[in-house]
Protein backbone atom coordinates (compact mmCIF):
# COMPACT_ATOMS: atom_id res chain seq x y z
CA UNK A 1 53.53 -181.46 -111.90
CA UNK A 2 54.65 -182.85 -109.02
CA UNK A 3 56.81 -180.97 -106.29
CA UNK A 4 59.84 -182.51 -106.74
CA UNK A 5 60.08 -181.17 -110.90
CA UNK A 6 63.20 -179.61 -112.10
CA UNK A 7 63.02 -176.50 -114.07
CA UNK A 8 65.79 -175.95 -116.62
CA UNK A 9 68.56 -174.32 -114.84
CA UNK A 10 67.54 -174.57 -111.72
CA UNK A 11 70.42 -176.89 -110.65
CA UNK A 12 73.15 -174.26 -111.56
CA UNK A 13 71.17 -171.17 -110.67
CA UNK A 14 70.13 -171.90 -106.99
CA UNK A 15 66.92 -171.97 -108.04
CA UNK A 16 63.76 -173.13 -106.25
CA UNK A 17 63.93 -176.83 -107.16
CA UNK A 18 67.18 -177.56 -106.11
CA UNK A 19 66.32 -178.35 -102.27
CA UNK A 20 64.22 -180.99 -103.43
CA UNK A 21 66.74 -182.74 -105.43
CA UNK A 22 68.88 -185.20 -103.76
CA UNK A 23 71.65 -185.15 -106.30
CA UNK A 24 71.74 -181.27 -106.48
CA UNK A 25 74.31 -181.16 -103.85
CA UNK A 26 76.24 -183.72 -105.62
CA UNK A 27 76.04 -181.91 -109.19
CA UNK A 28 76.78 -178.13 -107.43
CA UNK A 29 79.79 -180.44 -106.20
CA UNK A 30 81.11 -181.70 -109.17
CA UNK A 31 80.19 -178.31 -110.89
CA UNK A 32 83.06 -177.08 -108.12
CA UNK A 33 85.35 -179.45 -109.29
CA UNK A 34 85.21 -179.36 -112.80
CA UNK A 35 85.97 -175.35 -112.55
CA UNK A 36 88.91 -175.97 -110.01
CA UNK A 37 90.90 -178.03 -112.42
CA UNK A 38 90.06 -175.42 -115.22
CA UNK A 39 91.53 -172.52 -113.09
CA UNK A 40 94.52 -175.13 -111.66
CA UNK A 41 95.18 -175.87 -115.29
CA UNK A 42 95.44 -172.10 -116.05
CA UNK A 43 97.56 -171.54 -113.09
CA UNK A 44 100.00 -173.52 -113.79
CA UNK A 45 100.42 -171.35 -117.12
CA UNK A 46 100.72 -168.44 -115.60
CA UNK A 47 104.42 -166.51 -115.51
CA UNK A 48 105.89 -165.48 -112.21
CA UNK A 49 105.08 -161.74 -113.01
CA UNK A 50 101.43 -163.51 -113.21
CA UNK A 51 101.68 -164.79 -110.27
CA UNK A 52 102.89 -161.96 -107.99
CA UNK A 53 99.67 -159.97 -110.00
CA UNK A 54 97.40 -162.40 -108.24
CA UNK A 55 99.37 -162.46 -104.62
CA UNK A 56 100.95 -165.78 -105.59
CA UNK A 57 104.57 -166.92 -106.22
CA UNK A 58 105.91 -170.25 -107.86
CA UNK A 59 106.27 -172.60 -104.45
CA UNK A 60 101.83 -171.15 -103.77
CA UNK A 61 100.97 -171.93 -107.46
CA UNK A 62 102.79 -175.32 -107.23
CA UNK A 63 101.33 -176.91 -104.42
CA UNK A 64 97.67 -175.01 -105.25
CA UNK A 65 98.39 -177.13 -108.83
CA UNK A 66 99.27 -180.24 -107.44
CA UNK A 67 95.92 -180.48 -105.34
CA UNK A 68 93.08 -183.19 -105.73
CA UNK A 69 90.61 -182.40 -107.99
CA UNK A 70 88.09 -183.46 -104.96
CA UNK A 71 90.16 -180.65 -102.69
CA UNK A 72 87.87 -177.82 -103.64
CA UNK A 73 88.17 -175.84 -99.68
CA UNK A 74 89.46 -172.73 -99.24
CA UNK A 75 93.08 -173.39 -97.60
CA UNK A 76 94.51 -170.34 -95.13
């Protein structure tokens, strides 16, 4: 088997193969993406009460929903 082999998993797990694969940085990216419009969808659900449970109020959710899926940094 040669060096550059994936092992099931490793992708998502960090796991030894994942250096060697060019795309893994693109696939732990889009794996980043996918789950921020899952927890932007949920956010938007969430009640004011919610919100202030989490540190957030209505204007933070908003403009935290309206974000590009692609806009997956941290913003302070």
């Amino acid at each position: 088997m040669s060096d550059h082999a994936l092992h099931p998993g490793s992708l998502l797990r960090g796991g030894t193969s994942a250096p060697h694969v060019p795309a893994a940085g693109w696939l732990a990216t889009l794996a980043r993406m996918v789950r921020a419009i899952e927890e932007r969808r949920i956010l938007a659900t969430l009640d004011d009460r919610m919100l202030a449970d989490v540190g957030l109020n209505r204007l933070d959710a908003e403009r935290e929903v309206a974000r590009a899926p692609w806009d997956i940094h941290s913003r302070n």
